[in-house]
PDB file of N, CA and C in Angstrom:
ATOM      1  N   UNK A   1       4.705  -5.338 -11.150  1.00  0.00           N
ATOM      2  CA  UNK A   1       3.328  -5.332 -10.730  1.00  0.00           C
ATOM      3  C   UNK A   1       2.754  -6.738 -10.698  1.00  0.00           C
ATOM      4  N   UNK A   2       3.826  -7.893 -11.091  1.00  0.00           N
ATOM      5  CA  UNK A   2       3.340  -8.977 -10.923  1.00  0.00           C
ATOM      6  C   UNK A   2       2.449  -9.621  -9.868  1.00  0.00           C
ATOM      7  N   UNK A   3       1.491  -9.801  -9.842  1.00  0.00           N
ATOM      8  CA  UNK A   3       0.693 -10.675  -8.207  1.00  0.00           C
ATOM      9  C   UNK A   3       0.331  -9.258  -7.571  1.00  0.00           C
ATOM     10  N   UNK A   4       0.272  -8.581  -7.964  1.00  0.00           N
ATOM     11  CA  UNK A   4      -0.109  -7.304  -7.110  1.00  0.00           C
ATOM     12  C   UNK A   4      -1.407  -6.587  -7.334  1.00  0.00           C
ATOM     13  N   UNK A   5      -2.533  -6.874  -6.634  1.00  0.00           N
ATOM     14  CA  UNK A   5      -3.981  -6.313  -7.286  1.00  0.00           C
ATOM     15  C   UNK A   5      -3.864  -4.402  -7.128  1.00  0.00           C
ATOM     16  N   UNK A   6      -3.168  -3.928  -6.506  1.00  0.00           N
ATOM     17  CA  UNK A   6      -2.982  -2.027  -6.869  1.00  0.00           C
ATOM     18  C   UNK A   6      -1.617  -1.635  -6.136  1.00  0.00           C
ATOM     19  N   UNK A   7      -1.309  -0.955  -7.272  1.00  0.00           N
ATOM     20  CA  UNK A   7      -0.558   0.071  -7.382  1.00  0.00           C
ATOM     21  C   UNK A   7      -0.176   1.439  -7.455  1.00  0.00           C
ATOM     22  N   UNK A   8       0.593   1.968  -6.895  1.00  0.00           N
ATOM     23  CA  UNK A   8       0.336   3.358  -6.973  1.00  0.00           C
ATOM     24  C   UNK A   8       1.830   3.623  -7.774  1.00  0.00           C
ATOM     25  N   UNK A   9       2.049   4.535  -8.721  1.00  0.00           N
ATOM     26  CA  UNK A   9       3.192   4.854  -9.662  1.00  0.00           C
ATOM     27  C   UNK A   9       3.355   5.920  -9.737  1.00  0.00           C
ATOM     28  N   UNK A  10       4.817   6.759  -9.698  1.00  0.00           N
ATOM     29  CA  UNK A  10       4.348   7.950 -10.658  1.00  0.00           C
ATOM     30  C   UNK A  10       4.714   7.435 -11.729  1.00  0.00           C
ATOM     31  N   UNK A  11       4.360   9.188 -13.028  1.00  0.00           N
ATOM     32  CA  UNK A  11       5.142   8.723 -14.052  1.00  0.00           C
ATOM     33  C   UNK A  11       6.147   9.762 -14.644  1.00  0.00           C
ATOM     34  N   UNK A  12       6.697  10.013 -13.385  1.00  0.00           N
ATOM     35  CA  UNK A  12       8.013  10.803 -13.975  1.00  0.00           C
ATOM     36  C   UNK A  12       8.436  11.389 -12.221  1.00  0.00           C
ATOM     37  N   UNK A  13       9.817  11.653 -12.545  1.00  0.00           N
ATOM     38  CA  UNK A  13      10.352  12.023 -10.907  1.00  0.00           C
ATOM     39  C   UNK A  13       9.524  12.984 -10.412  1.00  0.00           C
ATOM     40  N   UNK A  14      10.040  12.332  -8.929  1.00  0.00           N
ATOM     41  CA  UNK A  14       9.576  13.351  -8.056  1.00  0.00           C
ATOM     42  C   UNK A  14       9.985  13.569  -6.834  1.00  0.00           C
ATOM     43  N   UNK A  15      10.372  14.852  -6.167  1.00  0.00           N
ATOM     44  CA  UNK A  15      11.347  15.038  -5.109  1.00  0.00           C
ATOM     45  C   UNK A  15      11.045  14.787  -3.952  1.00  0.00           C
ATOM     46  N   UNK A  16      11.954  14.343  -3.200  1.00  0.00           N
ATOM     47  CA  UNK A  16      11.349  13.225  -1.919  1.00  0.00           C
ATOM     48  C   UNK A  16      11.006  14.034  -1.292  1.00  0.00           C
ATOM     49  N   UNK A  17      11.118  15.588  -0.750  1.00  0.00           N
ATOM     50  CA  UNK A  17      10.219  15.749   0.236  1.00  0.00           C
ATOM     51  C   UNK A  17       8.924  16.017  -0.375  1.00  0.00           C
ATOM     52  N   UNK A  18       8.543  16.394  -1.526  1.00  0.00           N
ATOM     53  CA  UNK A  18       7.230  16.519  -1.768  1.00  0.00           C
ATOM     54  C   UNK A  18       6.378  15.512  -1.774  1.00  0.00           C
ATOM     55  N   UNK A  19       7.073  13.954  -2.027  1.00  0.00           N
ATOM     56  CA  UNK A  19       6.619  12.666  -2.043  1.00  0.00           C
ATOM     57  C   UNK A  19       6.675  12.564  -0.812  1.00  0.00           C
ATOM     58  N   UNK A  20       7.381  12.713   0.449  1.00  0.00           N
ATOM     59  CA  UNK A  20       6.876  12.584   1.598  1.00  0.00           C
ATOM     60  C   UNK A  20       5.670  13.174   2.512  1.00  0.00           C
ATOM     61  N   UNK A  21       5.427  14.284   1.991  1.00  0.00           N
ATOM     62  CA  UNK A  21       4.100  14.573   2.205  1.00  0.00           C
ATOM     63  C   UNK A  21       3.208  13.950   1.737  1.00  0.00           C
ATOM     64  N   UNK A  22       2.968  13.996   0.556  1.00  0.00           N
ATOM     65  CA  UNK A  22       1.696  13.334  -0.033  1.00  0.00           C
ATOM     66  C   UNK A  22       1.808  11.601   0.719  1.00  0.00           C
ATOM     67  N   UNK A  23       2.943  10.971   0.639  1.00  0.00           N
ATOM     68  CA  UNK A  23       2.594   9.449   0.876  1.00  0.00           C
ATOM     69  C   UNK A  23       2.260   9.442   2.720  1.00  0.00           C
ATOM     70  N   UNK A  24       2.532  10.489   3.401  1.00  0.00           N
ATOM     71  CA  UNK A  24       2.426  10.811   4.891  1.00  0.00           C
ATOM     72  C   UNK A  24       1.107  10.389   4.697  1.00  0.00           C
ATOM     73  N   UNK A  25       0.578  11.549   4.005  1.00  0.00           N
ATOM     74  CA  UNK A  25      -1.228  12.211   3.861  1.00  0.00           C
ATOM     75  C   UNK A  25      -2.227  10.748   3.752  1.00  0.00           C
ATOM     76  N   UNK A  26      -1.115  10.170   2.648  1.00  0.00           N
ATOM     77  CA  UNK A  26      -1.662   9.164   1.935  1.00  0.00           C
ATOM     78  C   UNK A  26      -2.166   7.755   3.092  1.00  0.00           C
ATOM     79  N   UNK A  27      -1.020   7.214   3.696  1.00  0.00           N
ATOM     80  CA  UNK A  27      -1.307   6.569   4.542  1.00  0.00           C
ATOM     81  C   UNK A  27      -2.275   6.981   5.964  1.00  0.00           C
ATOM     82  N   UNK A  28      -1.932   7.956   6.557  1.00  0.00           N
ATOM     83  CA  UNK A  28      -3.189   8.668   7.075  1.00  0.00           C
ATOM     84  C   UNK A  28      -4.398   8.317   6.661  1.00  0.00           C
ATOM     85  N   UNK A  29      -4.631   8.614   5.095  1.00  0.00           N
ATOM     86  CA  UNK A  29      -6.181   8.280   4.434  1.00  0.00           C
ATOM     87  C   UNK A  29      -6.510   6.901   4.855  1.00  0.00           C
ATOM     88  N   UNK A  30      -5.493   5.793   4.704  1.00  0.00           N
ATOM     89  CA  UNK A  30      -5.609   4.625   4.641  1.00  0.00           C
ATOM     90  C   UNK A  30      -6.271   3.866   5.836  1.00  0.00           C
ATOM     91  N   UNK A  31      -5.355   4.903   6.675  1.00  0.00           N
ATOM     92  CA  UNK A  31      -5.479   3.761   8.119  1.00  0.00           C
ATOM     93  C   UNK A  31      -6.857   4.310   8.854  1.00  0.00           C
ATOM     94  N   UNK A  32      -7.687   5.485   8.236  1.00  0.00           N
ATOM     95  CA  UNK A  32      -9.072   5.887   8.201  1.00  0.00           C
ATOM     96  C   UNK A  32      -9.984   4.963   7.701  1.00  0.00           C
ATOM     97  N   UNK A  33      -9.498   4.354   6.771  1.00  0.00           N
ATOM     98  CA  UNK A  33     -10.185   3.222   5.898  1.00  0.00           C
ATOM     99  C   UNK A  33     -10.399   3.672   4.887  1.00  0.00           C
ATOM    100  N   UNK A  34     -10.152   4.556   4.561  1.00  0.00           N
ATOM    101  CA  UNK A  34     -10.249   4.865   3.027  1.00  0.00           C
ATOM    102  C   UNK A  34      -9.496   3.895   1.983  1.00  0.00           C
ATOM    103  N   UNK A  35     -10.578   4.563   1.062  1.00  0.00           N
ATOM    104  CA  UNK A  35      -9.839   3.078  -0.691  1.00  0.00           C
ATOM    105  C   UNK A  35      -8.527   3.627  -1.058  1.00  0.00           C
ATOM    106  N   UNK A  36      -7.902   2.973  -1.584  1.00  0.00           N
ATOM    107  CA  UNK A  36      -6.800   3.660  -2.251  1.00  0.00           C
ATOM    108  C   UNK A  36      -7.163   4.754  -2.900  1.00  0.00           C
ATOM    109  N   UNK A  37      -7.306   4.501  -3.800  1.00  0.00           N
ATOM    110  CA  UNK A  37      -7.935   5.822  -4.936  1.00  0.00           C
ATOM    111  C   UNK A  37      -8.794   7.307  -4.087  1.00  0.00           C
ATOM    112  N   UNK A  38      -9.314   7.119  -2.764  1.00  0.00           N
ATOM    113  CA  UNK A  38      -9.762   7.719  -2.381  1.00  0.00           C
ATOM    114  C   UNK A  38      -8.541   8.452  -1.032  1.00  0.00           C
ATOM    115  N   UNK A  39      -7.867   7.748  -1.291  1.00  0.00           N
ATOM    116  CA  UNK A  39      -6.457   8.109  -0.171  1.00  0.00           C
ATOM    117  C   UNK A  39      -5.403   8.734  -0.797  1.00  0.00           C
ATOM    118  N   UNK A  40      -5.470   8.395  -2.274  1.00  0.00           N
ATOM    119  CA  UNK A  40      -4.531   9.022  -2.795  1.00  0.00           C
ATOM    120  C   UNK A  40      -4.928  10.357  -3.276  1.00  0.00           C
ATOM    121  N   UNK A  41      -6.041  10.814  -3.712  1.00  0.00           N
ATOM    122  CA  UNK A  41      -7.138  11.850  -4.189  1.00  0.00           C
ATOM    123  C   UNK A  41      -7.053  12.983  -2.819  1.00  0.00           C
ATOM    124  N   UNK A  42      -7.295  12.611  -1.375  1.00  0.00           N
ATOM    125  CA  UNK A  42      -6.905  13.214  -0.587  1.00  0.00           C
ATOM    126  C   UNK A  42      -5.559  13.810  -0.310  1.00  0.00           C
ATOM    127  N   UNK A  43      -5.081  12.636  -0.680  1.00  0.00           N
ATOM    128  CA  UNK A  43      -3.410  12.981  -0.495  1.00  0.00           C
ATOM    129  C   UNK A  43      -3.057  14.589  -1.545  1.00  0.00           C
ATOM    130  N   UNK A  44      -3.694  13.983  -3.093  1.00  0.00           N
ATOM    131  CA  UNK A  44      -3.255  15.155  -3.878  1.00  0.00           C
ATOM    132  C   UNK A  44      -3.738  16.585  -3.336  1.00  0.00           C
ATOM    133  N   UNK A  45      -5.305  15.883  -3.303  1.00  0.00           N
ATOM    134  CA  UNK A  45      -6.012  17.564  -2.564  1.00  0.00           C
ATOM    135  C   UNK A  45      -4.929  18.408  -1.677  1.00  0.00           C
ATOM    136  N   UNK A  46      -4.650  17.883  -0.622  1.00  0.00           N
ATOM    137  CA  UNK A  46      -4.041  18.120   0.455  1.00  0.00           C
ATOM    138  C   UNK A  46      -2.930  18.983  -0.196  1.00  0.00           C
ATOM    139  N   UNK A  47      -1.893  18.215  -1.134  1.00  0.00           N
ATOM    140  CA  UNK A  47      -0.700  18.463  -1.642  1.00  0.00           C
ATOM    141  C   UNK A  47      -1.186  19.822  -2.770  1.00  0.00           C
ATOM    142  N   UNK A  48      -1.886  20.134  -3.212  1.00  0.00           N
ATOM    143  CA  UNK A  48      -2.474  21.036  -4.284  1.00  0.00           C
ATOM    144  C   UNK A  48      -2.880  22.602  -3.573  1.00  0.00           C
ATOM    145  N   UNK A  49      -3.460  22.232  -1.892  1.00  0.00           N
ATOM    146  CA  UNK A  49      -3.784  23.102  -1.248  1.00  0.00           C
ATOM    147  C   UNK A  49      -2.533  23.747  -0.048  1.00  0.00           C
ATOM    148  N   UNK A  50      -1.359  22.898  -0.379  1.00  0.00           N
ATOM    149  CA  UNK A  50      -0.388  23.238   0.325  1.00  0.00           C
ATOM    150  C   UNK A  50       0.706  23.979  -0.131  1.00  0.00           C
ATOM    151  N   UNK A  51       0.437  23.405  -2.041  1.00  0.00           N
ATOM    152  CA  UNK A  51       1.883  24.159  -3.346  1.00  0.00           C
ATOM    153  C   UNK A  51       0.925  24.197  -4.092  1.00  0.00           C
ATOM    154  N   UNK A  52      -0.025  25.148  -4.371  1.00  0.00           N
ATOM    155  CA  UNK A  52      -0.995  25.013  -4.958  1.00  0.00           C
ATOM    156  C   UNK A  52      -0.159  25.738  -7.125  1.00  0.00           C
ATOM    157  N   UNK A  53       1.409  25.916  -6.855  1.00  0.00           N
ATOM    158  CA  UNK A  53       1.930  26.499  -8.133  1.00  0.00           C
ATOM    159  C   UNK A  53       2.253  25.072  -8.234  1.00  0.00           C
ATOM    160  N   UNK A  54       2.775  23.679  -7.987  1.00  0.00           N
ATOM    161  CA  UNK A  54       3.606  23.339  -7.889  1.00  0.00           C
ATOM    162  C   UNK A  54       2.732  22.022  -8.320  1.00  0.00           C
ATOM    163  N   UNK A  55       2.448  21.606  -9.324  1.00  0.00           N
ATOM    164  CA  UNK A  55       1.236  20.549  -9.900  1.00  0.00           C
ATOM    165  C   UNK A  55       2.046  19.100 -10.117  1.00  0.00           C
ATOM    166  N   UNK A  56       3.631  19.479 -10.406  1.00  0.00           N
ATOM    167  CA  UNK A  56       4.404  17.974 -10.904  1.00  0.00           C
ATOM    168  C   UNK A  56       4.390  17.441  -9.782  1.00  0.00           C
ATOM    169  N   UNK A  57       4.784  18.013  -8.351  1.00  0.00           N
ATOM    170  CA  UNK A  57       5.147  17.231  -6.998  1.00  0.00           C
ATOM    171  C   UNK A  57       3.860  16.524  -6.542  1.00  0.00           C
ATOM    172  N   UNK A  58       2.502  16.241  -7.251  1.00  0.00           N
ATOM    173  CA  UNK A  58       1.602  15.306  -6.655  1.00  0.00           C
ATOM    174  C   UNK A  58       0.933  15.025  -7.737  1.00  0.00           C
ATOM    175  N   UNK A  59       0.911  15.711  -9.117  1.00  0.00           N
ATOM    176  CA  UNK A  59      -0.464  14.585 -10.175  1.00  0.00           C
ATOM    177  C   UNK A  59       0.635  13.391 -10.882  1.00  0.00           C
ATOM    178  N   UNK A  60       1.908  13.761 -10.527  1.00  0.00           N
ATOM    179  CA  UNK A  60       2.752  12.032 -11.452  1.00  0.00           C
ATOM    180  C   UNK A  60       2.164  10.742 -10.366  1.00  0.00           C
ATOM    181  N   UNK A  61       1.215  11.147  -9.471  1.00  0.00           N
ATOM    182  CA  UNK A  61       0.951   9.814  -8.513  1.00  0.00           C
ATOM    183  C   UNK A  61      -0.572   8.905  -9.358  1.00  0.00           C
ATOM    184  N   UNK A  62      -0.633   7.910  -9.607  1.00  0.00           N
ATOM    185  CA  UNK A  62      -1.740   7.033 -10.348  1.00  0.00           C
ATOM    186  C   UNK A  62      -1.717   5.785  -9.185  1.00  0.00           C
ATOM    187  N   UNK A  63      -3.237   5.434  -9.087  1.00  0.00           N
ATOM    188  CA  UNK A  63      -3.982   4.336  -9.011  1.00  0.00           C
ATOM    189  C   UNK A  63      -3.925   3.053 -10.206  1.00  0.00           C
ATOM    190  N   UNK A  64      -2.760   2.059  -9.990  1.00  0.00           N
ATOM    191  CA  UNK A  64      -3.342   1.338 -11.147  1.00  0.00           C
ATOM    192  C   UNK A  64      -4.113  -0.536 -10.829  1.00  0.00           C
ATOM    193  N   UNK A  65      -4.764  -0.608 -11.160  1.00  0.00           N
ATOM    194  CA  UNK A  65      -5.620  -1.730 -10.694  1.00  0.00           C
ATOM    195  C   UNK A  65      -6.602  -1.416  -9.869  1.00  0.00           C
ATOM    196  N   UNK A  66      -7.061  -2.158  -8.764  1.00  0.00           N
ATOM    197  CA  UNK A  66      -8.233  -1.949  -8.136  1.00  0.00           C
ATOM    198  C   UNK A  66      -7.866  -0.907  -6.845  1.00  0.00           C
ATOM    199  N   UNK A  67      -8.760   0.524  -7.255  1.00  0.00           N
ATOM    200  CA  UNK A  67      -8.561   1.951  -6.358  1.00  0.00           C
ATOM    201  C   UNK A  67      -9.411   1.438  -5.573  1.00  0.00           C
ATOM    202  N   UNK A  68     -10.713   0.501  -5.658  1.00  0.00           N
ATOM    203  CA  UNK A  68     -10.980   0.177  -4.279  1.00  0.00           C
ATOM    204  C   UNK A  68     -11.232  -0.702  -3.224  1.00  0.00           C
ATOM    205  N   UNK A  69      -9.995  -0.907  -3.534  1.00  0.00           N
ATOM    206  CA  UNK A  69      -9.486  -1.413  -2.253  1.00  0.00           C
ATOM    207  C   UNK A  69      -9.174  -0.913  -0.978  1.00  0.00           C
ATOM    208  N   UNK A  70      -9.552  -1.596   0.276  1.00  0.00           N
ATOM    209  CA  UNK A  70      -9.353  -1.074   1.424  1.00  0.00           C
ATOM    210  C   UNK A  70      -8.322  -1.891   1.909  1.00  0.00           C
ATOM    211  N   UNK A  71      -7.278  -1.277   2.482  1.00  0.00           N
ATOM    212  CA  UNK A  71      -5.858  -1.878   3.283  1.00  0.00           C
ATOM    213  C   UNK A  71      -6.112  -1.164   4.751  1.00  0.00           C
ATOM    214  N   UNK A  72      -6.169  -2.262   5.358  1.00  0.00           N
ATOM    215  CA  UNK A  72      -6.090  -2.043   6.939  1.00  0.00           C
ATOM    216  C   UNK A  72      -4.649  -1.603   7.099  1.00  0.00           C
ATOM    217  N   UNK A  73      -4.175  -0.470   7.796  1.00  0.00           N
ATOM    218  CA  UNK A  73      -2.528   0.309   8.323  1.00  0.00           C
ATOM    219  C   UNK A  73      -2.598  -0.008   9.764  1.00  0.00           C
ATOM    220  N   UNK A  74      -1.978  -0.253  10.463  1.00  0.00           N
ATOM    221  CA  UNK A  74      -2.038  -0.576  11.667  1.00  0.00           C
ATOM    222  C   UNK A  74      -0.948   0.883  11.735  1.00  0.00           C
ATOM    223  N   UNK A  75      -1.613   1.798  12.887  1.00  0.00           N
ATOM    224  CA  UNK A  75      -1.066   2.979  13.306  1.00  0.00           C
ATOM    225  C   UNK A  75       0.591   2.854  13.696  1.00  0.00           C
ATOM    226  N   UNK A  76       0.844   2.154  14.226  1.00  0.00           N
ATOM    227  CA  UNK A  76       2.263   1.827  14.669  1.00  0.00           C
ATOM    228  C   UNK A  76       3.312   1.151  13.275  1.00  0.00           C
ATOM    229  N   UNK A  77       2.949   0.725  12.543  1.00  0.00           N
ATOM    230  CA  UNK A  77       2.932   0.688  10.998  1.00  0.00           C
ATOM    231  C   UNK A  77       3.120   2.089  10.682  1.00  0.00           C
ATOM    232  N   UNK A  78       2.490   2.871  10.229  1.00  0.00           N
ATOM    233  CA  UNK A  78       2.323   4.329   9.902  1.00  0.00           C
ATOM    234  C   UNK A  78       3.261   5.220  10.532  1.00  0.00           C
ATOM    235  N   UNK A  79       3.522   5.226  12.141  1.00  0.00           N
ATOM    236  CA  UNK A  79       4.400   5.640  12.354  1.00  0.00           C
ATOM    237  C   UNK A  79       6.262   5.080  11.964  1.00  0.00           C
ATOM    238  N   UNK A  80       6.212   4.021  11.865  1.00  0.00           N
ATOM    239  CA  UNK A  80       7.369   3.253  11.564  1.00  0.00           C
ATOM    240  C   UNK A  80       7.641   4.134  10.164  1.00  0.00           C
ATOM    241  N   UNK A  81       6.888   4.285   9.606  1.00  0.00           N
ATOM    242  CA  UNK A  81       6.869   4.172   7.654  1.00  0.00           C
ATOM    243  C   UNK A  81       6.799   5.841   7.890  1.00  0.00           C
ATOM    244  N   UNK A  82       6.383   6.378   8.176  1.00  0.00           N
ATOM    245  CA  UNK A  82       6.579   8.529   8.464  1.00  0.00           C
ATOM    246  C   UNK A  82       8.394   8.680   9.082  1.00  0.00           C
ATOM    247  N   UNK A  83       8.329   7.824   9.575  1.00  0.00           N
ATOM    248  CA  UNK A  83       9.991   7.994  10.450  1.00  0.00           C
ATOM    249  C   UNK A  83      10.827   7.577   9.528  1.00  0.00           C
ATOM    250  N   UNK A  84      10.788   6.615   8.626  1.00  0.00           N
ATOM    251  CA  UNK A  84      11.463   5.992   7.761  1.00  0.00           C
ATOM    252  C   UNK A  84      11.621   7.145   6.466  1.00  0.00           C
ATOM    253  N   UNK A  85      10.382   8.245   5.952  1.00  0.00           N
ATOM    254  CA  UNK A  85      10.397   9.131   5.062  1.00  0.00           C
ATOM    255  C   UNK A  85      11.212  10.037   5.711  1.00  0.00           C
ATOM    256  N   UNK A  86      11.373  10.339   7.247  1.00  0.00           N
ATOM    257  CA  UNK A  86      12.164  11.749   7.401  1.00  0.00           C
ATOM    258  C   UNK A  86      13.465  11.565   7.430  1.00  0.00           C
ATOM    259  N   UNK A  87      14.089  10.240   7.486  1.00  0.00           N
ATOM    260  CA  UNK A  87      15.609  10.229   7.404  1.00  0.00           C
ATOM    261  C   UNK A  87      15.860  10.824   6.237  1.00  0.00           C
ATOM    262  N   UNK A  88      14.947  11.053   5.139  1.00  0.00           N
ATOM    263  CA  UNK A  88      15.237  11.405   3.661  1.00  0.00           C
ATOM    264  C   UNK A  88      15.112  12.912   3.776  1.00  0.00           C
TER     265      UNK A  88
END
């Protein structure tokens, strides 16, 4: 986390396709302009209302440092990085 003003972690595994949804969702939020913390919060919603039994595959995700922050995604970015999750 050196030089890095936010982070997102879990804190314990988690199975890549369920992490590919949520980080899909997640960047989506982003390139809306949403803060981190507010992209990732969507992301869980999203993920909670989709496996709503299934609570480990989206609350091991944390905000650490500054949640608000806004990161500009450039859409073609986003798609690169969704294509890159489905080889998995």
């Amino acid at each position: 986390m050196a030089g890095a003003s936010t982070v997102i972690a879990s804190s314990w595994r988690v199975e890549d396709n369920s992490t590919q949804h949520l980080m899909s969702t997640f960047y989506r939020e982003l390139s809306k302009g949403s803060t981190v913390a507010h992209a990732l919060r969507m992301a869980q919603l999203q993920s909670l209302d989709a496996e709503p039994r299934s609570i480990r595959s989206w609350a091991a995700f944390e905000v650490f440092g500054n949640g608000d922050l806004t990161v500009p995604v450039r859409t073609s970015l986003r798609g690169r990085f969704e294509k890159f999750l489905h080889k998995f």
